[in-house]
Protein backbone atom coordinates (compact mmCIF):
# COMPACT_ATOMS: atom_id res chain seq x y z
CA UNK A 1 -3.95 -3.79 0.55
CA UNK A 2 -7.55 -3.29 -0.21
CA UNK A 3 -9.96 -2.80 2.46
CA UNK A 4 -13.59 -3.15 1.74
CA UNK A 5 -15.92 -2.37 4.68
CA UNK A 6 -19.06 -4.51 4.64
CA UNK A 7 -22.43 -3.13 5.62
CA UNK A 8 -24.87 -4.36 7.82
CA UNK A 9 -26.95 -6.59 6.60
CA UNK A 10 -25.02 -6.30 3.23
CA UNK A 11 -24.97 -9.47 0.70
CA UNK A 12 -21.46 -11.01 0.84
CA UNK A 13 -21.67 -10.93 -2.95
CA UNK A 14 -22.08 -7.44 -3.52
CA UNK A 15 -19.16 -6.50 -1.46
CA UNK A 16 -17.54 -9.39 -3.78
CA UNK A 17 -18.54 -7.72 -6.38
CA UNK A 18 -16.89 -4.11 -4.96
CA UNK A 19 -13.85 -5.92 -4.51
CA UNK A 20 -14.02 -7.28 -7.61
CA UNK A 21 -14.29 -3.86 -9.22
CA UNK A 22 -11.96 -2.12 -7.14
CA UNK A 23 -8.76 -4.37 -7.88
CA UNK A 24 -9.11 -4.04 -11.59
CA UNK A 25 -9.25 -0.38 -10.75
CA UNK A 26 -5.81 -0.15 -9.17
CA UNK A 27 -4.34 -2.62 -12.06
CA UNK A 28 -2.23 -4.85 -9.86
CA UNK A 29 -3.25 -7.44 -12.05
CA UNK A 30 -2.01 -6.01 -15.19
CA UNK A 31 0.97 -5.22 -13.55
CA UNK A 32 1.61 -8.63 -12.76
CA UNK A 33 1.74 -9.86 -16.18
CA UNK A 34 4.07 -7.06 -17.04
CA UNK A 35 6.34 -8.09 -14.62
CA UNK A 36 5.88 -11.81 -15.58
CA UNK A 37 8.29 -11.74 -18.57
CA UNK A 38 10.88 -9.09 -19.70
CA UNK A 39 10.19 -7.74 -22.81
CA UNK A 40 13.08 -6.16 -25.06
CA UNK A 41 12.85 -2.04 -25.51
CA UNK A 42 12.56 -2.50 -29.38
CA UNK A 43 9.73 -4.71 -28.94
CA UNK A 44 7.30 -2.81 -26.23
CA UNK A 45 8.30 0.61 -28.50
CA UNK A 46 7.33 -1.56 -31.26
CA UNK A 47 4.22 -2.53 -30.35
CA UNK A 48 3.87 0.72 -28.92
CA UNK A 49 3.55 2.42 -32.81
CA UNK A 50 1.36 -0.35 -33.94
CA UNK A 51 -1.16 0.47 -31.38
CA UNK A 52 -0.46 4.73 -32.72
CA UNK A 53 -1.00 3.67 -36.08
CA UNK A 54 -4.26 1.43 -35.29
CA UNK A 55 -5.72 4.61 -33.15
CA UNK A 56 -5.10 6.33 -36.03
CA UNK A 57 -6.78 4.62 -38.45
CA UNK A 58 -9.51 4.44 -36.36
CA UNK A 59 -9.86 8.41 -36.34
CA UNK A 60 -9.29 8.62 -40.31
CA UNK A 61 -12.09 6.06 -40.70
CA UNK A 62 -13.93 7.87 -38.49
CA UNK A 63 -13.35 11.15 -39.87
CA UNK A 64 -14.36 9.93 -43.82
């Protein structure tokens, strides 16, 4: 559970905001779309070497 302490005198958006910022920190959200579906092992490794081979092009392109 995220606790956010709010200051005296302290906008109520700004400690929005802090919230805001500090949940997509810890990535619960992402986590709940993982968990959303099941995904089959071949497909997540899959995608897994697409994203490798797209870094990697990125750092030949670079590298030219």
């Amino acid at each position: 559970m995220l606790i956010i302490p709010i200051k005296d005198g302290e906008n109520i958006d700004r400690a929005l905001k802090r919230f805001k910022r500090k949940f997509d920190k810890t990535g619960v959200k992402r986590q709940l779309q993982v968990r959303k579906q099941f995904t089959k092992p071949s497909v997540e490794r899959r995608a897994q070497i697409q994203k490798a081979q797209y870094i990697q092009g990125l750092r030949d392109a670079e590298d030219v």
